[in-house]
Protein backbone atom coordinates (compact mmCIF):
# COMPACT_ATOMS: atom_id res chain seq x y z
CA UNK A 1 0.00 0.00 0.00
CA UNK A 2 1.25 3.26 -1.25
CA UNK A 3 1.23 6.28 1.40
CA UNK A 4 -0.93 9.22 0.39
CA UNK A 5 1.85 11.31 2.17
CA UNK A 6 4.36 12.36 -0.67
CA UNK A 7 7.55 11.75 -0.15
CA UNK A 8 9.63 14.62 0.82
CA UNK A 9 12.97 13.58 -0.67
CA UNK A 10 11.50 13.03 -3.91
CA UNK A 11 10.60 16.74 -4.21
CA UNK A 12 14.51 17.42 -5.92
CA UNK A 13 13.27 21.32 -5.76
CA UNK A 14 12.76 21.43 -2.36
CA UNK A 15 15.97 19.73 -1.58
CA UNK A 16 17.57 22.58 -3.46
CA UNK A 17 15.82 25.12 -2.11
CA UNK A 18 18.18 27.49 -0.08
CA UNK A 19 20.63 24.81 -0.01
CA UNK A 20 24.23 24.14 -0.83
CA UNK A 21 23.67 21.69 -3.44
CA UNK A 22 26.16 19.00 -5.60
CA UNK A 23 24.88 16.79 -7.43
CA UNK A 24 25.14 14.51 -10.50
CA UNK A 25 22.97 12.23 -12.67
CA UNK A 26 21.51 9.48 -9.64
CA UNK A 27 22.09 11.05 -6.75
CA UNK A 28 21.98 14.76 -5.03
CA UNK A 29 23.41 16.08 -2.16
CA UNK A 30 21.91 18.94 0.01
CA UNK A 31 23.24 20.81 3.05
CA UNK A 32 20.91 23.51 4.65
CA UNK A 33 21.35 25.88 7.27
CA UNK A 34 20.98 24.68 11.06
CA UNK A 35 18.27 26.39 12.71
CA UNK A 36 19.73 25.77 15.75
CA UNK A 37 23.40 25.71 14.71
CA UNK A 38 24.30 22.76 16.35
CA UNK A 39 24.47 20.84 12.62
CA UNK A 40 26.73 23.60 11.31
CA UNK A 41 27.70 21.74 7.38
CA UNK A 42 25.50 18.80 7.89
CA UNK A 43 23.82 17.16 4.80
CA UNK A 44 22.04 14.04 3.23
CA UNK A 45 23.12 12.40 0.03
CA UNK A 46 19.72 11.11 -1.63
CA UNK A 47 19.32 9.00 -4.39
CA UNK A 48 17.07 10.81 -6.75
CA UNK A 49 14.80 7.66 -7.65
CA UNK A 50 12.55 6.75 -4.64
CA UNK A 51 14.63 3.99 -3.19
CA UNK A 52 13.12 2.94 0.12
CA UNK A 53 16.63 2.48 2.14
CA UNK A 54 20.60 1.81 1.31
CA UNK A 55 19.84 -1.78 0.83
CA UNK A 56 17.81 -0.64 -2.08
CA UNK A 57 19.98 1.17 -3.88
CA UNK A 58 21.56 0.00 -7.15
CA UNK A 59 25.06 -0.19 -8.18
CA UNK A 60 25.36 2.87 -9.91
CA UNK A 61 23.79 4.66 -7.23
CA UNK A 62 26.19 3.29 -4.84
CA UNK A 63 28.67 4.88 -7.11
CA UNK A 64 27.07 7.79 -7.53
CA UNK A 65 26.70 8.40 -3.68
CA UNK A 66 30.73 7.82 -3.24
CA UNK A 67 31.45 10.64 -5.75
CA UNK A 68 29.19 13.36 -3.74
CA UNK A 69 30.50 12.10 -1.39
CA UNK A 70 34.17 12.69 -1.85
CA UNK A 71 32.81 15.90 -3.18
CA UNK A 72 31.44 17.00 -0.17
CA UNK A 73 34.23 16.26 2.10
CA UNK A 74 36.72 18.33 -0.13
CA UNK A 75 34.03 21.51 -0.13
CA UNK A 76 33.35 21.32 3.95
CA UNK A 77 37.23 20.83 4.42
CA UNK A 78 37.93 23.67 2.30
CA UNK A 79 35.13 25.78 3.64
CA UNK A 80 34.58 24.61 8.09
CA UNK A 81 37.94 22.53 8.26
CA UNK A 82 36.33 20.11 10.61
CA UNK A 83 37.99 17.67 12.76
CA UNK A 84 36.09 14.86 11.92
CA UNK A 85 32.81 13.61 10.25
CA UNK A 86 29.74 11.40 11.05
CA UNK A 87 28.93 9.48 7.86
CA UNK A 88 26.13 7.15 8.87
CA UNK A 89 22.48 5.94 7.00
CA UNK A 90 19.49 5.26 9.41
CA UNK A 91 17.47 1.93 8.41
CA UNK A 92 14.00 1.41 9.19
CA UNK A 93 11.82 2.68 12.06
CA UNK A 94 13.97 0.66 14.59
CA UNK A 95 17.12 2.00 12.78
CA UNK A 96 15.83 5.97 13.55
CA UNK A 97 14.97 6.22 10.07
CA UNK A 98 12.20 9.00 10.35
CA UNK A 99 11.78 9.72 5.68
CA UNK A 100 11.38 6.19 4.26
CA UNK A 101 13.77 7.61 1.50
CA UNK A 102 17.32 6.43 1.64
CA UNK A 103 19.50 9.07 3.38
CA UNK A 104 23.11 9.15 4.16
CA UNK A 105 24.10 11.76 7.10
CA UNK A 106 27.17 13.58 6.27
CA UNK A 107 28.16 15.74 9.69
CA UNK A 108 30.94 17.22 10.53
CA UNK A 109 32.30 17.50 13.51
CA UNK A 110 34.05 19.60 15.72
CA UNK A 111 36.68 18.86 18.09
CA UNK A 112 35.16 22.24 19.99
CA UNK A 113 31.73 20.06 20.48
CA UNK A 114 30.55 19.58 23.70
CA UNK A 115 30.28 15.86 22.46
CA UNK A 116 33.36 15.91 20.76
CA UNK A 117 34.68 12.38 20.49
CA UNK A 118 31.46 10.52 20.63
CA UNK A 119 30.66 8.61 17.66
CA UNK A 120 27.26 7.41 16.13
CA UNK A 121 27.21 4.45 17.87
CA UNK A 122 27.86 5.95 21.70
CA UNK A 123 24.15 5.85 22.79
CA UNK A 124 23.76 2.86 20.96
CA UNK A 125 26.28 1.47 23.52
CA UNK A 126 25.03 2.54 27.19
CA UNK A 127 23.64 0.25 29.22
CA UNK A 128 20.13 1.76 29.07
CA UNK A 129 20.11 0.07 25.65
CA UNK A 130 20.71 -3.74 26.51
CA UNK A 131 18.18 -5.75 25.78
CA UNK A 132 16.69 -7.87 28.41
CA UNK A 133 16.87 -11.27 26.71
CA UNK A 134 19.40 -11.86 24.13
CA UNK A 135 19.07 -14.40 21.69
CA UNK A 136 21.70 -17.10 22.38
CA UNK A 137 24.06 -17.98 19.13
């Protein structure tokens, strides 16, 4: 069943609206400004056919992602010289992913950051996230 909602990451215009924008024939990248600052650079690299997550995306998309971005990591170094990036694609409701519309995060970071240091998986890895019966291997 198809959602009546339309898909926001399909709408390329919107994307580039008031964005920094690269893109190339599958795939566009967009970077807006942080409303709250705390994203300073951050972007998503989007395939521009509707593909659903990264495990639907085809080989040339794959590609296509790679060369934005490479792209964008030459622009923000030349531009915010960060300290180090986030690179990281939420899967799934479970996974975080909040636009069923395959996304990959590009953040950099900031060795400034109150958070500095902390990777994408460091709530992931608190106690308050163990499950309470693992499956035995």
């Amino acid at each position: 069943m198809r959602s009546l909602v339309p898909c926001p990451y399909c709408d390329l215009a919107e994307l580039r609206r008031d964005a920094f924008v690269l893109e190339n024939d599958l795939c566009l990248l967009s970077i807006k400004a942080s409303e709250t600052g705390a994203l300073e650079g951050a972007g998503i690299i989007v395939p521009k056919a509707h593909r659903v997550t990264a495990f639907d995306l085809t080989a040339g998309e794959w590609a296509a992602t790679q060369e934005l971005l490479l792209q964008v990591k030459a622009h923000l170094d030349a531009q915010l010289a960060p300290d180090g990036y986030n690179v990281g694609w939420n899967v799934g409701d479970v996974g975080g992913q909040h636009v069923m519309h395959a996304h990959l995060h590009v953040i950099p970071r900031f060795a400034d950051e109150p958070k500095a240091g902390q990777g994408i998986r460091s709530h992931l890895k608190s106690a308050e996230n163990r499950r309470l019966h693992l499956p035995r291997v």
